[in-house]
N, C-alpha and C. Protein backbone atom coordinates (compact mmCIF):
# COMPACT_ATOMS: atom_id res chain seq x y z
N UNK A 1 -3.43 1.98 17.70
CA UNK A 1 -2.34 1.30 17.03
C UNK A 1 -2.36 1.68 15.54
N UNK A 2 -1.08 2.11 14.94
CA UNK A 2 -1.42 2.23 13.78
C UNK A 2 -1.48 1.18 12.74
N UNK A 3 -2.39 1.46 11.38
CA UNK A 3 -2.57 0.77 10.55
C UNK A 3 -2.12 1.12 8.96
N UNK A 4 -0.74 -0.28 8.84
CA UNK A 4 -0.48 -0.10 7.21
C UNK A 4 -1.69 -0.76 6.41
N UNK A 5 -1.62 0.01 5.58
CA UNK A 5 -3.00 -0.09 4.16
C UNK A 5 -2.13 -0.15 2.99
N UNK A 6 -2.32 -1.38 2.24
CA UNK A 6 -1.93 -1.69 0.94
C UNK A 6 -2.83 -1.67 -0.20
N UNK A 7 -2.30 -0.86 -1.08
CA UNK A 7 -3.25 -1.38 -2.48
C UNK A 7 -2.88 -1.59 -3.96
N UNK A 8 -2.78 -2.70 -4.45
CA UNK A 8 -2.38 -2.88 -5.50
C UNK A 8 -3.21 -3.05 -6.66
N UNK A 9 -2.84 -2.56 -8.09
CA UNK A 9 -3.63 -2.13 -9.50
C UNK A 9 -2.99 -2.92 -10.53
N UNK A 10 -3.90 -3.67 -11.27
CA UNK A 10 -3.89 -4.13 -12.51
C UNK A 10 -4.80 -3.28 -13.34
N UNK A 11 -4.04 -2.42 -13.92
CA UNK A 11 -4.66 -1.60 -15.06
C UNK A 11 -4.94 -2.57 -16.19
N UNK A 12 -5.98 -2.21 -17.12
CA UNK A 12 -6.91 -2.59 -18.01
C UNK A 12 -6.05 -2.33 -18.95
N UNK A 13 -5.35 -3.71 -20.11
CA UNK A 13 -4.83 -3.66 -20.95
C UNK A 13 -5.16 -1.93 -21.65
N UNK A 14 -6.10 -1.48 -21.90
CA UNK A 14 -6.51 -0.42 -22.49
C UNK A 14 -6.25 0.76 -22.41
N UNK A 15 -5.02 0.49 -20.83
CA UNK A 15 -5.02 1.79 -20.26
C UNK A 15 -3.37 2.12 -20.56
N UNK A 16 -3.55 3.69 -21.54
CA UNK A 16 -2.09 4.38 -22.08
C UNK A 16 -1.27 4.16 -20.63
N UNK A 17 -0.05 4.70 -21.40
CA UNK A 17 1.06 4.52 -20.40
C UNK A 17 0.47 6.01 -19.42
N UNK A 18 0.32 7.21 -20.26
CA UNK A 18 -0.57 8.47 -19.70
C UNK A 18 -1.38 8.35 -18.33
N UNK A 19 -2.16 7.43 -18.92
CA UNK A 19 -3.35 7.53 -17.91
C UNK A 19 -2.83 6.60 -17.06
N UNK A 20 -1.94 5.77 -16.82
CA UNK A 20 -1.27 5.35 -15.41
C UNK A 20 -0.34 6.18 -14.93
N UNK A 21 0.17 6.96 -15.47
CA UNK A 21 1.31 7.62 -15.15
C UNK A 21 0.20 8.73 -14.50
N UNK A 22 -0.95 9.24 -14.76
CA UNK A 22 -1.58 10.04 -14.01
C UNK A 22 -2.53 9.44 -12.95
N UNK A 23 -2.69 8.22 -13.04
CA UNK A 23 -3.25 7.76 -11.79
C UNK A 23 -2.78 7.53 -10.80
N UNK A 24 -1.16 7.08 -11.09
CA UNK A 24 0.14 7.09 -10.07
C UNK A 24 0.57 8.26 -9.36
N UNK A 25 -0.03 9.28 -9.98
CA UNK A 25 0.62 10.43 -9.39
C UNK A 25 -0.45 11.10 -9.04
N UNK A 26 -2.03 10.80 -9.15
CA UNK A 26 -2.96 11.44 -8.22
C UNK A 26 -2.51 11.09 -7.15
N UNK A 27 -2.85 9.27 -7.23
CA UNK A 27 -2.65 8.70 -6.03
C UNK A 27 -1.78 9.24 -4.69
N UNK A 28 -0.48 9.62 -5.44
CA UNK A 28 0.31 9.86 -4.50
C UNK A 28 -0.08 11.37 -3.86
N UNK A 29 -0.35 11.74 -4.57
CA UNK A 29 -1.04 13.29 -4.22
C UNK A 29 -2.04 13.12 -3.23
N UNK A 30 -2.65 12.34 -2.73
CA UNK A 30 -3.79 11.76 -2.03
C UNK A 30 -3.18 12.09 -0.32
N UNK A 31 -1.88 12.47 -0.05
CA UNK A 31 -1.16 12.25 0.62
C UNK A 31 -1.66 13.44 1.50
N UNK A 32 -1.26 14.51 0.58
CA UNK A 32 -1.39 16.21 0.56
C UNK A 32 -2.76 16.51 0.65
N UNK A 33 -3.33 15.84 -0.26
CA UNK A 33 -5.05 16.23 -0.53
C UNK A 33 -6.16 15.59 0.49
N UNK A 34 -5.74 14.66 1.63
CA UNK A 34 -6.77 14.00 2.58
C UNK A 34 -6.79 14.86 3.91
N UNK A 35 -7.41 15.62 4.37
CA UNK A 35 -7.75 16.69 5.53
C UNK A 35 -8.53 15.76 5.81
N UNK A 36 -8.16 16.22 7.67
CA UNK A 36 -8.80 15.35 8.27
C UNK A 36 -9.66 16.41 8.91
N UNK A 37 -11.24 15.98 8.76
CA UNK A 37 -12.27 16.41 9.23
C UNK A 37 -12.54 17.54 10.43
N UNK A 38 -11.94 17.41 11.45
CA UNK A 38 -12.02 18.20 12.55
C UNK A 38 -10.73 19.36 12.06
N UNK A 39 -9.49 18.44 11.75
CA UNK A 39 -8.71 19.23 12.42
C UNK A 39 -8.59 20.27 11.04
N UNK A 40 -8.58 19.71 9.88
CA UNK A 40 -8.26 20.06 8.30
C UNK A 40 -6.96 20.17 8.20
N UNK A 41 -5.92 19.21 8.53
CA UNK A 41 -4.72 18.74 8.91
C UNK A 41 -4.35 17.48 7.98
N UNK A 42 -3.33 17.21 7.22
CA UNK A 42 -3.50 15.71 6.62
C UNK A 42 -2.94 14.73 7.98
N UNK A 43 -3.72 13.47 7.25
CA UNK A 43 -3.90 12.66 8.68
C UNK A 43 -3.48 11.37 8.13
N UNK A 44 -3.06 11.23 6.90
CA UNK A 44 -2.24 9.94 6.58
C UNK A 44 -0.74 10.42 6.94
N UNK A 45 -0.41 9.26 7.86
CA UNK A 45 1.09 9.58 8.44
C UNK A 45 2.10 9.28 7.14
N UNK A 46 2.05 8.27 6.17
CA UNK A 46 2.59 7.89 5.41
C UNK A 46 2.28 7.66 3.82
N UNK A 47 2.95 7.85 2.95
CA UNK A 47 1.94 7.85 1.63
C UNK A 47 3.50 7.15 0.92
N UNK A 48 3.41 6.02 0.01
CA UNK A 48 4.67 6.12 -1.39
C UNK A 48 3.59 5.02 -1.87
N UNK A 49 4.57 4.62 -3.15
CA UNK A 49 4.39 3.88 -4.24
C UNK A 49 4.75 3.69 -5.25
N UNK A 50 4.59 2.84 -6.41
CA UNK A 50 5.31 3.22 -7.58
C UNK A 50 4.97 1.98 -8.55
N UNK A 51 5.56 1.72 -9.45
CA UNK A 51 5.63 0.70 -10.23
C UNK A 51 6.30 -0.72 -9.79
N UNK A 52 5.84 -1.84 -10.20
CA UNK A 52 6.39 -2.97 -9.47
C UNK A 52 7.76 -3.08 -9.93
N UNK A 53 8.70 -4.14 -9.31
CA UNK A 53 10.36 -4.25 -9.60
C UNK A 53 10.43 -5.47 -9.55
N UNK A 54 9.75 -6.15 -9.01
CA UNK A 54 9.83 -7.63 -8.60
C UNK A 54 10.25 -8.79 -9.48
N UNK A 55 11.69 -9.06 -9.59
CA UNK A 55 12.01 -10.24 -10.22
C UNK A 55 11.69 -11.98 -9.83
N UNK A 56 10.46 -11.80 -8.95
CA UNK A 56 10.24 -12.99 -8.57
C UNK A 56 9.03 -13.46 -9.93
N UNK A 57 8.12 -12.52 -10.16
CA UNK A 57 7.18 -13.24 -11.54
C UNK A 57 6.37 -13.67 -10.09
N UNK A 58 5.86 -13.12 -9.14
CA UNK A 58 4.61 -13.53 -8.53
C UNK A 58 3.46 -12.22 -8.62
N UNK A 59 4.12 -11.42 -9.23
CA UNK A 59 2.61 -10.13 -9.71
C UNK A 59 0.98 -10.55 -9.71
N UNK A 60 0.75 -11.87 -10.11
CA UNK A 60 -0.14 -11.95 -10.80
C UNK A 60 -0.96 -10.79 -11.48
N UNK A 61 -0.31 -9.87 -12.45
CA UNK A 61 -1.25 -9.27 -13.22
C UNK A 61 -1.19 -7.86 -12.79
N UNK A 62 -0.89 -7.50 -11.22
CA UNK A 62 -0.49 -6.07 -10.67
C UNK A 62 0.63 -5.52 -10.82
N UNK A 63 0.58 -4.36 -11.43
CA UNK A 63 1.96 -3.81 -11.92
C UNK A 63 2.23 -2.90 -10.44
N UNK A 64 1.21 -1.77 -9.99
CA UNK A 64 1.59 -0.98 -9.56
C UNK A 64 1.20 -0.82 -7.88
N UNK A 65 1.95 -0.87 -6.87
CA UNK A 65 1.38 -1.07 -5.30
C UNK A 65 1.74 0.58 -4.57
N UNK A 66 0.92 0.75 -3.60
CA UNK A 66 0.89 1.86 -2.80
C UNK A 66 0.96 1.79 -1.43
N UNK A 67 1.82 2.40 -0.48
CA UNK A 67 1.05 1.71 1.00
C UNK A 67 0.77 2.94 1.61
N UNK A 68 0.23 2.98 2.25
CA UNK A 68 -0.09 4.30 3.28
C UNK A 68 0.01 4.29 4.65
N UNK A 69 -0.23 4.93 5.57
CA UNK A 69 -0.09 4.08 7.56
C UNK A 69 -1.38 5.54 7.58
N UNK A 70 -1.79 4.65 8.51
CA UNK A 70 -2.87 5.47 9.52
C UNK A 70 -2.76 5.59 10.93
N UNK A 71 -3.03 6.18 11.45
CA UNK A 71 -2.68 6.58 13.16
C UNK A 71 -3.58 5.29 14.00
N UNK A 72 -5.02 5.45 13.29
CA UNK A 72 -6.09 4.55 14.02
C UNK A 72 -7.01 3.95 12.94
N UNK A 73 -7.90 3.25 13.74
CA UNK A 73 -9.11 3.01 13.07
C UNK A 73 -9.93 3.70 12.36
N UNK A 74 -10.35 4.86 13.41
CA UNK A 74 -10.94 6.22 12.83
C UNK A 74 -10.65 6.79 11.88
N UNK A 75 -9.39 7.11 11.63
CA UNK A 75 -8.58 7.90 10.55
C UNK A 75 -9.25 7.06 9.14
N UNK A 76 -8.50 5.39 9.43
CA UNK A 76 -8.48 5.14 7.83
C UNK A 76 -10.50 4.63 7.51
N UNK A 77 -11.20 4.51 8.33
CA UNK A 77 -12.69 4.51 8.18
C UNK A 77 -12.99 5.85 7.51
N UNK A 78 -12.76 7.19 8.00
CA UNK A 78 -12.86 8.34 7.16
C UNK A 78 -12.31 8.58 6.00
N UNK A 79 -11.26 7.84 5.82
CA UNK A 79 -10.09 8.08 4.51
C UNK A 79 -11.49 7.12 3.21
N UNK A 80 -11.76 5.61 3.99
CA UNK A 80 -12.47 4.72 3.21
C UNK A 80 -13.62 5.18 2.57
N UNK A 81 -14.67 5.68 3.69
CA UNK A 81 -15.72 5.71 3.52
C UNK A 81 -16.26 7.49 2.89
N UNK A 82 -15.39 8.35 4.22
CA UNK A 82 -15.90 9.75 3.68
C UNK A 82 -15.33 10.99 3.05
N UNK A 83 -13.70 10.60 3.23
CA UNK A 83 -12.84 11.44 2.29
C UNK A 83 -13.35 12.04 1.21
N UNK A 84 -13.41 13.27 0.59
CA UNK A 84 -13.95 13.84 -0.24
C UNK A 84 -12.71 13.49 -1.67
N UNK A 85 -11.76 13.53 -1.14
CA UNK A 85 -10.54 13.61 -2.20
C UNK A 85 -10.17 12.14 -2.70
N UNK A 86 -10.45 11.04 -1.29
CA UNK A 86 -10.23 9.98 -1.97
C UNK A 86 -11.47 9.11 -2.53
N UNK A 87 -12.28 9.48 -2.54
CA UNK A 87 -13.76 9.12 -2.86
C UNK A 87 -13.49 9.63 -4.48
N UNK A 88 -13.62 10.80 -4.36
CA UNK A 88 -13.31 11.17 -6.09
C UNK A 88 -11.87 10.49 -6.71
N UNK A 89 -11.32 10.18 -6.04
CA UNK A 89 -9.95 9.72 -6.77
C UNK A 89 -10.42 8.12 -7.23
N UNK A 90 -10.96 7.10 -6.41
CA UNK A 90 -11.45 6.05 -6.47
C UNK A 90 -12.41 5.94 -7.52
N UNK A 91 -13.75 6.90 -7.81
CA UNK A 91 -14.42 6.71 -9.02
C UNK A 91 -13.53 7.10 -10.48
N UNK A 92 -12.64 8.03 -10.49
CA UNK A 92 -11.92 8.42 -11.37
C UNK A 92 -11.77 7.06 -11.90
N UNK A 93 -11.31 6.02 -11.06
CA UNK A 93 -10.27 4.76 -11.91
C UNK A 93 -11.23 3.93 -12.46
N UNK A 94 -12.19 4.21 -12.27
CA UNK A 94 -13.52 2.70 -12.99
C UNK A 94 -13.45 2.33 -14.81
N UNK A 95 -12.85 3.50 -14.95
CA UNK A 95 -12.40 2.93 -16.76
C UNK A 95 -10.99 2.43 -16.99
N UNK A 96 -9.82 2.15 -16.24
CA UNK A 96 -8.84 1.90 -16.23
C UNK A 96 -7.94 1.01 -15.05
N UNK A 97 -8.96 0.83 -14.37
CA UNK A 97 -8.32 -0.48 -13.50
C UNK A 97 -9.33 -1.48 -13.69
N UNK A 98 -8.38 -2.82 -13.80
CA UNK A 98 -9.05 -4.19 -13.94
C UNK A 98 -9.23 -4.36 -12.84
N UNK A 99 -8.27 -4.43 -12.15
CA UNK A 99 -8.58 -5.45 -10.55
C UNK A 99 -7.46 -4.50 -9.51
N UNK A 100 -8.28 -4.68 -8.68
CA UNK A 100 -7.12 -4.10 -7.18
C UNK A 100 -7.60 -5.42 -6.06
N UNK A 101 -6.40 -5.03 -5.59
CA UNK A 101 -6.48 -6.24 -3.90
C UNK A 101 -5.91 -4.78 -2.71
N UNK A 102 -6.49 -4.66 -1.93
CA UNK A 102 -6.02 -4.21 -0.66
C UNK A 102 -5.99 -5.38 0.83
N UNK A 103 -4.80 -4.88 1.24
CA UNK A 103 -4.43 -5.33 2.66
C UNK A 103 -4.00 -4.14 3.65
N UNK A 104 -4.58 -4.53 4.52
CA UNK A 104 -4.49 -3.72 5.56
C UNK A 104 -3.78 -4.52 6.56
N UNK A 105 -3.15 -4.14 8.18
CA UNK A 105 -2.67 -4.69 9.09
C UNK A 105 -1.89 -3.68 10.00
N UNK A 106 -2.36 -4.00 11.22
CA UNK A 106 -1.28 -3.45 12.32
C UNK A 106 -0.03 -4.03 12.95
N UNK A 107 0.68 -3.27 12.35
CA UNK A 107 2.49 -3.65 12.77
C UNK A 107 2.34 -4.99 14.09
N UNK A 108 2.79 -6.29 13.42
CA UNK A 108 2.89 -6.81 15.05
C UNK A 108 1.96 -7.60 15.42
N UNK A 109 0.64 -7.12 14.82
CA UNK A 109 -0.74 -7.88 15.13
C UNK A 109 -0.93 -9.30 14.62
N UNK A 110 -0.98 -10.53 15.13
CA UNK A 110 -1.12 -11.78 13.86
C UNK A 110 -2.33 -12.15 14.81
């Protein structure tokens, strides 16, 4: 069953408009750049994101959200744990993100 993966960023007052504007657009690059192990095929079915729009004022503090879909379990455990591309993309942000929340869920599943 596949699985949507959410992740949302509160960048660190500290962080230029630059260095979000390039973390937004690794990110999305993450899309292109995740080979999947056996096949060396990208294996995220889905990749967007962008800056928030939300005129509701419930952000708390996250400007910017991403979602991705995965085929299976397997897929996004390799994406998490052993991805070479998203492993380095993830330490990259330790000076410029305050806080992230991820959600994950399969279409349908409660």
């Amino acid at each position: 069953m596949p699985i949507v993966h959410i992740v949302l960023f509160e960048f660190k007052p500290t962080a230029s408009h630059v260095q979000v504007e390039d973390a937004c657009k690794r990110m999305l690059a993450l899309s292109e750049k995740c080979l999947h192990p056996t096949t060396q095929q990208r294996y995220v079915k889905s990749y967007g994101g962008g800056r928030d729009t939300s005129p509701e004022g419930l952000q708390g503090g996250f400007s910017h959200g991403f979602v991705s879909e995965f085929q299976n379990q397997g897929d996004r455990k390799y994406y998490l744990e052993k991805d070479p591309a998203h492993l380095e993309f993830t330490l990259s942000l330790k000076d410029i993100i305050q806080n992230a929340r991820v959600v994950d869920f399969e279409p349908g599943k409660f």
